[in-house]
PDB file of N, CA and C in Angstrom:
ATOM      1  N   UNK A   1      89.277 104.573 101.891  1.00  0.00           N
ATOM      2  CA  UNK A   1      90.003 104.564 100.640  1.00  0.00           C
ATOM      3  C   UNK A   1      90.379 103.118 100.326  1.00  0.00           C
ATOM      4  N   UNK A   2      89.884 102.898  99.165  1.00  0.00           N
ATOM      5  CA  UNK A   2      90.149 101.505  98.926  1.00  0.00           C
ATOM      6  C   UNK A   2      91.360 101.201  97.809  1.00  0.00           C
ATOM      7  N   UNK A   3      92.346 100.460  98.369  1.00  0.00           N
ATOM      8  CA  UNK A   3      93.442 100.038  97.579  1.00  0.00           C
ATOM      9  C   UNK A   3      93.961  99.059  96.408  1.00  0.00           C
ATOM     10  N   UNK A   4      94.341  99.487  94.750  1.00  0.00           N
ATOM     11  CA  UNK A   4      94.025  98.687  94.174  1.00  0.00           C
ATOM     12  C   UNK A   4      95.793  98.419  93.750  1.00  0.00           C
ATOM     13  N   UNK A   5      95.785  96.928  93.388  1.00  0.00           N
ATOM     14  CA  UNK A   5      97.186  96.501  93.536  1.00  0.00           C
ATOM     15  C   UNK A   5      97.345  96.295  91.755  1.00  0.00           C
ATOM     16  N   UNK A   6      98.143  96.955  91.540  1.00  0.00           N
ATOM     17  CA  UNK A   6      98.464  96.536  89.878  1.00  0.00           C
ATOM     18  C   UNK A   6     100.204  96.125  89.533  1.00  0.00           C
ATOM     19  N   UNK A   7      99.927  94.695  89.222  1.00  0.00           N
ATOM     20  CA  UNK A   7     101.216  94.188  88.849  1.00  0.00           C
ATOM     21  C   UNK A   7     101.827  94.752  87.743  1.00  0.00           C
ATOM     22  N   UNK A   8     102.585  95.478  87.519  1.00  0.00           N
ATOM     23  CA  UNK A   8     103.305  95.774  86.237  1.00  0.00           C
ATOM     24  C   UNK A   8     103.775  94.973  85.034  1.00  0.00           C
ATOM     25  N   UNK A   9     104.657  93.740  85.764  1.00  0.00           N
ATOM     26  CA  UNK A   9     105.007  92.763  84.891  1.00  0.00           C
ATOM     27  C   UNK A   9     103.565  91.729  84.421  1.00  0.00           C
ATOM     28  N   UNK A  10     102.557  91.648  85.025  1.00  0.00           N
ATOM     29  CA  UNK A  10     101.159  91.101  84.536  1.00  0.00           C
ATOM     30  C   UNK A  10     100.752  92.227  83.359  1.00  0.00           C
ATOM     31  N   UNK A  11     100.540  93.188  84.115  1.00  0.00           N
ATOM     32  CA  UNK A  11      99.105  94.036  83.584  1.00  0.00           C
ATOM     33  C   UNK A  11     100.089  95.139  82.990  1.00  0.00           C
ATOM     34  N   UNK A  12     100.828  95.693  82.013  1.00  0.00           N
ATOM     35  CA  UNK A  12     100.804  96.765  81.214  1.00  0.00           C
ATOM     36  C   UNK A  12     100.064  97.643  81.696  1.00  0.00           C
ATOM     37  N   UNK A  13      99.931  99.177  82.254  1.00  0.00           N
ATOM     38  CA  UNK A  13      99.280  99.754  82.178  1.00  0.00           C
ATOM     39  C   UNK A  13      99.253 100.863  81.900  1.00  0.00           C
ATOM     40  N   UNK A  14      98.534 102.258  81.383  1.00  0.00           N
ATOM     41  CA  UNK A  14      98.916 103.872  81.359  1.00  0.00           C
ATOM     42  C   UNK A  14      98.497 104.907  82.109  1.00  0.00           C
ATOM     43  N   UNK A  15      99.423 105.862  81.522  1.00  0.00           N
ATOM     44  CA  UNK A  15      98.844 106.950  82.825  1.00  0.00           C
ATOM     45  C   UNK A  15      97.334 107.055  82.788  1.00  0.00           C
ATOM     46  N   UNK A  16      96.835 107.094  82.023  1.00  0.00           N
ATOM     47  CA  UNK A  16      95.662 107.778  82.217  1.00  0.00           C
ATOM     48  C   UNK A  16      94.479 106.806  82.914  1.00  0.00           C
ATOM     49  N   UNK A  17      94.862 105.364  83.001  1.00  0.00           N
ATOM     50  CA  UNK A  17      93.855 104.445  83.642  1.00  0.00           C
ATOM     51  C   UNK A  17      93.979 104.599  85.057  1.00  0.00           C
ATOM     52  N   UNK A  18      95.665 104.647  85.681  1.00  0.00           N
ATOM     53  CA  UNK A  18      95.983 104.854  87.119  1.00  0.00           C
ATOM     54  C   UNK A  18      95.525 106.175  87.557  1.00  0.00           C
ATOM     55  N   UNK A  19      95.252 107.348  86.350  1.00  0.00           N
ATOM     56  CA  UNK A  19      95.069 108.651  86.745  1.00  0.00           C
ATOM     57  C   UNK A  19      92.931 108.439  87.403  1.00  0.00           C
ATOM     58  N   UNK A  20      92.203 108.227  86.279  1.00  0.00           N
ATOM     59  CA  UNK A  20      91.463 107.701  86.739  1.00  0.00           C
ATOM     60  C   UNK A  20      91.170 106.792  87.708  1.00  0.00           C
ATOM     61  N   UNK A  21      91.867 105.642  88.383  1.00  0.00           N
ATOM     62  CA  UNK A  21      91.436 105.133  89.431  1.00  0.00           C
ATOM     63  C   UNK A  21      92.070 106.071  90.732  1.00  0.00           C
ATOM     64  N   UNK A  22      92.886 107.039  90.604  1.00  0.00           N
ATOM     65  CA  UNK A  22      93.128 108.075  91.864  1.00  0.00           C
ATOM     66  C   UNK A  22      91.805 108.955  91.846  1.00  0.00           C
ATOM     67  N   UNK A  23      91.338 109.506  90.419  1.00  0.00           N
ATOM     68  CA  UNK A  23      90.898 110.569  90.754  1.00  0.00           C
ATOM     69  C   UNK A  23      89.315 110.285  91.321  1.00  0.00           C
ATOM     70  N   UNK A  24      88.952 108.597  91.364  1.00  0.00           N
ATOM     71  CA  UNK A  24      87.632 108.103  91.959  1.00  0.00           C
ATOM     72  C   UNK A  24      87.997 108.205  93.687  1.00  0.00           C
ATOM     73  N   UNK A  25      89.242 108.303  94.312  1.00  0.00           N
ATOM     74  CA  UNK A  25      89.176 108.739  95.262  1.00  0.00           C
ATOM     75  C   UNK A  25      90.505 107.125  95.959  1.00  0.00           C
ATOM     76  N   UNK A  26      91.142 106.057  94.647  1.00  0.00           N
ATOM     77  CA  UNK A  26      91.392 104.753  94.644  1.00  0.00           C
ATOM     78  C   UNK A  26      93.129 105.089  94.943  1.00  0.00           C
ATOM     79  N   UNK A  27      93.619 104.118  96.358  1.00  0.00           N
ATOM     80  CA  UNK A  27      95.015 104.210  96.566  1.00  0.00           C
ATOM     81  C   UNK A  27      95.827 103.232  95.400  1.00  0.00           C
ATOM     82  N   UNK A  28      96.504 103.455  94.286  1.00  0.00           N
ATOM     83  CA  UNK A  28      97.331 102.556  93.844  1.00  0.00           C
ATOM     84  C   UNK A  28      98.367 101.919  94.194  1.00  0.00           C
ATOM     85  N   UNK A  29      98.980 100.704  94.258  1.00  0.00           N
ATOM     86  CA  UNK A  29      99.838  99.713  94.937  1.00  0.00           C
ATOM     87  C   UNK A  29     100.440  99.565  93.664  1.00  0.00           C
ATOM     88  N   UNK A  30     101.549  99.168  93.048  1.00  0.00           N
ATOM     89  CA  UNK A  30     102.163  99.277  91.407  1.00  0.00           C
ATOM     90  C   UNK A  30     103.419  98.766  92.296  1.00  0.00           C
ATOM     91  N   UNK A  31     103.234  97.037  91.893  1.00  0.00           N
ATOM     92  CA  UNK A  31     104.024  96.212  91.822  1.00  0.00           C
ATOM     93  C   UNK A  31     105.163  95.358  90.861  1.00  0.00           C
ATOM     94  N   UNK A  32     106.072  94.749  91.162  1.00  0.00           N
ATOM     95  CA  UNK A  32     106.789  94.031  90.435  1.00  0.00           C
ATOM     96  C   UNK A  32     107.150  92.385  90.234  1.00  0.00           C
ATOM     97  N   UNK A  33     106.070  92.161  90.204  1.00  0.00           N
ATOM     98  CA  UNK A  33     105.896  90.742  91.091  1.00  0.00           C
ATOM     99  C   UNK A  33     105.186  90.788  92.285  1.00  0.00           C
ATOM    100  N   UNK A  34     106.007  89.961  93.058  1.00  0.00           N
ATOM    101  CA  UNK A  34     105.538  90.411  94.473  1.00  0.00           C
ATOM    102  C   UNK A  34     105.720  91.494  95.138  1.00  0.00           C
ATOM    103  N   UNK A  35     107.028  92.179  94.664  1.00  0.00           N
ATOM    104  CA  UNK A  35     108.057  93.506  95.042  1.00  0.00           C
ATOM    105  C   UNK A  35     107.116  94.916  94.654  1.00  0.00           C
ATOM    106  N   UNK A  36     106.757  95.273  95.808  1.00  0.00           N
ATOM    107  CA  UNK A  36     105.993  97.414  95.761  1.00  0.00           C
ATOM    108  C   UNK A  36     107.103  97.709  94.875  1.00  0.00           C
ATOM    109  N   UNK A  37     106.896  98.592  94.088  1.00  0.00           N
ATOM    110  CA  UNK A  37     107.703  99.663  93.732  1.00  0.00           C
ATOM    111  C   UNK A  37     107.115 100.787  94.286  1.00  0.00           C
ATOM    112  N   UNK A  38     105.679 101.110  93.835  1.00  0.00           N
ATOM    113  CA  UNK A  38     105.431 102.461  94.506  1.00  0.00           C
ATOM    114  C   UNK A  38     103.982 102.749  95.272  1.00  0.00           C
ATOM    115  N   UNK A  39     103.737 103.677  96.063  1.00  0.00           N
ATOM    116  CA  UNK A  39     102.205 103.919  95.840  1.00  0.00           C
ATOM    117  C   UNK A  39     101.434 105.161  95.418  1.00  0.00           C
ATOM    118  N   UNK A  40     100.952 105.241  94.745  1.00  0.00           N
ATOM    119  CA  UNK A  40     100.248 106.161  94.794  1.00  0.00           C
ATOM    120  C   UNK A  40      98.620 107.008  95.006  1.00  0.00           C
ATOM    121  N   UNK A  41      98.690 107.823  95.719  1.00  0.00           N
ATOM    122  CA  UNK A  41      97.814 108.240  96.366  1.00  0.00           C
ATOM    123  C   UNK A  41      97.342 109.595  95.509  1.00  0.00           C
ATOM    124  N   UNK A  42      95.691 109.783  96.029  1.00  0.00           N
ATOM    125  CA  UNK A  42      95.028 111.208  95.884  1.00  0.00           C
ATOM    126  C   UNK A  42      95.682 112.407  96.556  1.00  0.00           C
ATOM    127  N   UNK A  43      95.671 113.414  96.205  1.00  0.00           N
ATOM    128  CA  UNK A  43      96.685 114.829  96.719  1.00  0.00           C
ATOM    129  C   UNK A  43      95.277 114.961  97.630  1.00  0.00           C
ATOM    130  N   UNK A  44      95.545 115.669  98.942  1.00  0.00           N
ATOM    131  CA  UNK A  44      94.726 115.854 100.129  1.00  0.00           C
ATOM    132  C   UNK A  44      94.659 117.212  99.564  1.00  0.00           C
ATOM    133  N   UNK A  45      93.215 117.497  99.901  1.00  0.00           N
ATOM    134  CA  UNK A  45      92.011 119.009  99.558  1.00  0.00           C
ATOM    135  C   UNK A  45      92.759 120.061  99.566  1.00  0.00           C
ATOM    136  N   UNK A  46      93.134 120.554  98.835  1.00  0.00           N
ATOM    137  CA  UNK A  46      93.819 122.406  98.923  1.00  0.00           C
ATOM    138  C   UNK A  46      92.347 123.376  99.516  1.00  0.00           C
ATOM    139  N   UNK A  47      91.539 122.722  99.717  1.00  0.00           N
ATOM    140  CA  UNK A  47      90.405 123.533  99.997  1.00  0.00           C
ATOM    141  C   UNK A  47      90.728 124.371 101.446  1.00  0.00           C
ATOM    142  N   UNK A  48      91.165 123.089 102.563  1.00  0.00           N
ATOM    143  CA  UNK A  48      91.440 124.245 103.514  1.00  0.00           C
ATOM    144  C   UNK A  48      92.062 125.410 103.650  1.00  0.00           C
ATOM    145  N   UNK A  49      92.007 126.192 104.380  1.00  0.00           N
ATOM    146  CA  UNK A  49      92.577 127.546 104.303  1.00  0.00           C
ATOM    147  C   UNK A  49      93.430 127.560 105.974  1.00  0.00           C
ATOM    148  N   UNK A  50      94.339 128.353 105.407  1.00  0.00           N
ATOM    149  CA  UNK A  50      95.534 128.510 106.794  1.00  0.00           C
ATOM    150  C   UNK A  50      94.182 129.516 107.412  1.00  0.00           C
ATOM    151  N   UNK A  51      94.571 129.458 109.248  1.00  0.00           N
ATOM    152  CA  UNK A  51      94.164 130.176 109.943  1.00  0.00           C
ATOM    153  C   UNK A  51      95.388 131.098 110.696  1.00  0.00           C
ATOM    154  N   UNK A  52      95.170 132.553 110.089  1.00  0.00           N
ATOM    155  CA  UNK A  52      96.130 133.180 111.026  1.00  0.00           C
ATOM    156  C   UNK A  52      96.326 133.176 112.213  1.00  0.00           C
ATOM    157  N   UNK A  53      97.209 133.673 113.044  1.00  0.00           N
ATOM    158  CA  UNK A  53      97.005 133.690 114.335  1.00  0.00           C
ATOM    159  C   UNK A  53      96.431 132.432 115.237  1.00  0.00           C
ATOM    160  N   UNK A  54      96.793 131.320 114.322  1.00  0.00           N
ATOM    161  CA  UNK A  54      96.192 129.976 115.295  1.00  0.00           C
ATOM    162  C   UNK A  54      97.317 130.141 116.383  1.00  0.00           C
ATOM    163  N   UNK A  55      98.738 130.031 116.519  1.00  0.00           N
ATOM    164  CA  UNK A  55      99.535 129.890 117.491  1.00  0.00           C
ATOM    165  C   UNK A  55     100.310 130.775 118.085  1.00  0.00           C
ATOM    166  N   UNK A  56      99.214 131.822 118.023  1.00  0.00           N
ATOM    167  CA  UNK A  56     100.252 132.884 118.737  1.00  0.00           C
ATOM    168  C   UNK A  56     100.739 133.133 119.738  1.00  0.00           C
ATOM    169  N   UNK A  57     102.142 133.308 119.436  1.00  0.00           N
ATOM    170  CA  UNK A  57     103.528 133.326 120.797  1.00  0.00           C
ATOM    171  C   UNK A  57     104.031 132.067 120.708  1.00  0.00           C
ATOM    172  N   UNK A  58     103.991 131.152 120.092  1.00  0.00           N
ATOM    173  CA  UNK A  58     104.173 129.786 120.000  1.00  0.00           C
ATOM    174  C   UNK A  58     105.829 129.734 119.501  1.00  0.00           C
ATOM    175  N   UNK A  59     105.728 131.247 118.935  1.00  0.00           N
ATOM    176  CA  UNK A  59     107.561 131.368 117.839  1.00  0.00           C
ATOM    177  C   UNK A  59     107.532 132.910 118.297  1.00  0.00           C
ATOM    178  N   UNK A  60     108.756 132.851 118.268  1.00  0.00           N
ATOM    179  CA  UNK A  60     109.555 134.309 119.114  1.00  0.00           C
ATOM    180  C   UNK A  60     111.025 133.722 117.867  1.00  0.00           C
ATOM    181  N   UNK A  61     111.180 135.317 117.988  1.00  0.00           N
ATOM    182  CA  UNK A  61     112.679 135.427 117.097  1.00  0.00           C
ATOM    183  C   UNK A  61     113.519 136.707 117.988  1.00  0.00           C
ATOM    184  N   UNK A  62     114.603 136.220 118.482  1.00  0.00           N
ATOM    185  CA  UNK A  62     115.776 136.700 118.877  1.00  0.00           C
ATOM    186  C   UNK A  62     115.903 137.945 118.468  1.00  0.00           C
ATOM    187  N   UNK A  63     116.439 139.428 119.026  1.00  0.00           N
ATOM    188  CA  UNK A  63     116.367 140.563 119.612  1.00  0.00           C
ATOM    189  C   UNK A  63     117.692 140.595 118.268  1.00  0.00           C
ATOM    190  N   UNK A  64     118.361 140.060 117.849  1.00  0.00           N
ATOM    191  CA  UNK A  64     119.995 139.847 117.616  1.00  0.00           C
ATOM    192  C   UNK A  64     119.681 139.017 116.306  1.00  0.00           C
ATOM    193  N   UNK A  65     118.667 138.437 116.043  1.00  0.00           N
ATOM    194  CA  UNK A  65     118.149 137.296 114.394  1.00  0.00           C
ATOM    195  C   UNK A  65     118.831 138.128 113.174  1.00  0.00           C
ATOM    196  N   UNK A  66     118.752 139.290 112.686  1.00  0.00           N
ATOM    197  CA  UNK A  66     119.653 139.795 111.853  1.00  0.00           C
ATOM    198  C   UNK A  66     121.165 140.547 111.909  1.00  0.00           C
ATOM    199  N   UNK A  67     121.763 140.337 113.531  1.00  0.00           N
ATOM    200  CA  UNK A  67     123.161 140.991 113.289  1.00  0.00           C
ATOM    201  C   UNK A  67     124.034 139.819 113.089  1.00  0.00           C
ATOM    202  N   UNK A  68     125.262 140.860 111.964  1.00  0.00           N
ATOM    203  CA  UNK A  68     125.903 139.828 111.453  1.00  0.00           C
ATOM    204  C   UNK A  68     126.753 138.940 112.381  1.00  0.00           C
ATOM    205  N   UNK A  69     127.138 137.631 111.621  1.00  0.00           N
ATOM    206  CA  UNK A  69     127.617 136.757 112.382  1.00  0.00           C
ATOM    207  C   UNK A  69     129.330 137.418 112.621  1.00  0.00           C
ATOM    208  N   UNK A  70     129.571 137.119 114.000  1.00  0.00           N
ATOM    209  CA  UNK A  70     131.439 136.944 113.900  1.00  0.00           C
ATOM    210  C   UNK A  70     132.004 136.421 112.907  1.00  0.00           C
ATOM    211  N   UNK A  71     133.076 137.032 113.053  1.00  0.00           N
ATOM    212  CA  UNK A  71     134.145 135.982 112.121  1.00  0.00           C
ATOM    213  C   UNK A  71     134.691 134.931 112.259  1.00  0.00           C
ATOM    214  N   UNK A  72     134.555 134.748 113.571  1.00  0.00           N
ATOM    215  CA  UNK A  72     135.103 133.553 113.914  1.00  0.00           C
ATOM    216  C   UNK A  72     133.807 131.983 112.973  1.00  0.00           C
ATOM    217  N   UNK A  73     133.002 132.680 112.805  1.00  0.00           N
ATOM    218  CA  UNK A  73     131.819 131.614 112.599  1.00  0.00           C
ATOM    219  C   UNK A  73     132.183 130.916 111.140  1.00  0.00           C
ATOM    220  N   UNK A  74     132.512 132.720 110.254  1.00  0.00           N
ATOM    221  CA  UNK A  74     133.012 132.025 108.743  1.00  0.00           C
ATOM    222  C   UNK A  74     134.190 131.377 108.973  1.00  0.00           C
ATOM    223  N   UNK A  75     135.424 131.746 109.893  1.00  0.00           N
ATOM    224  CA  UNK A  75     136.497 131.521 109.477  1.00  0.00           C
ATOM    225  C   UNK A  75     137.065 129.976 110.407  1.00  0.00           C
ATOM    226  N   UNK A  76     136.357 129.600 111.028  1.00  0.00           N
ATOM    227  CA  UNK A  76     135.699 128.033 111.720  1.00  0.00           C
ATOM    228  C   UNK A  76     137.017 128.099 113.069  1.00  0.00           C
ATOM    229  N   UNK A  77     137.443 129.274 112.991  1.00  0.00           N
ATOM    230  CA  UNK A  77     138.191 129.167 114.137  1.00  0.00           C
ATOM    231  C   UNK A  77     137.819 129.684 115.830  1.00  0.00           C
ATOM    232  N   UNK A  78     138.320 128.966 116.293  1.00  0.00           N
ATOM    233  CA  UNK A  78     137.583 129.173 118.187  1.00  0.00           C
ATOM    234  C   UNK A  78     138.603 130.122 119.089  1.00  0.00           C
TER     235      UNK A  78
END
């Protein structure tokens, strides 16, 4: 990914030129001088897909996860 540096206070620029140099695959650097303000980057592939069951047993939930809390918990006393 190749990174392109655009001074603000030089170069004026609009959305739609920075939108185009992301959507060629281009990291933007959007400076103030010498000073970053920001960067912006391409959004990473929604293409992958979750795999169920990748970590199973990895998370366990407590026997007790829905009974209600004491009172002592709302009422902050020990």
């Amino acid at each position: 990914m190749t990174v392109q540096t655009i001074d603000l206070l030089k170069t004026p620029t609009d959305l739609k030129k920075l939108l185009s140099l992301i959507t060629k695959g281009e990291e933007v650097l959007l400076t103030e001088g010498a000073k970053p303000i920001a960067r912006v980057v391409p959004m990473a592939s929604l293409e992958t897909q979750r795999v169920p069951g990748l970590h199973a047993g990895a998370i366990w939930t407590s026997d007790d996860f829905d009974a209600p809390l004491p009172d002592e918990f709302w009422t902050g006393e020990a």
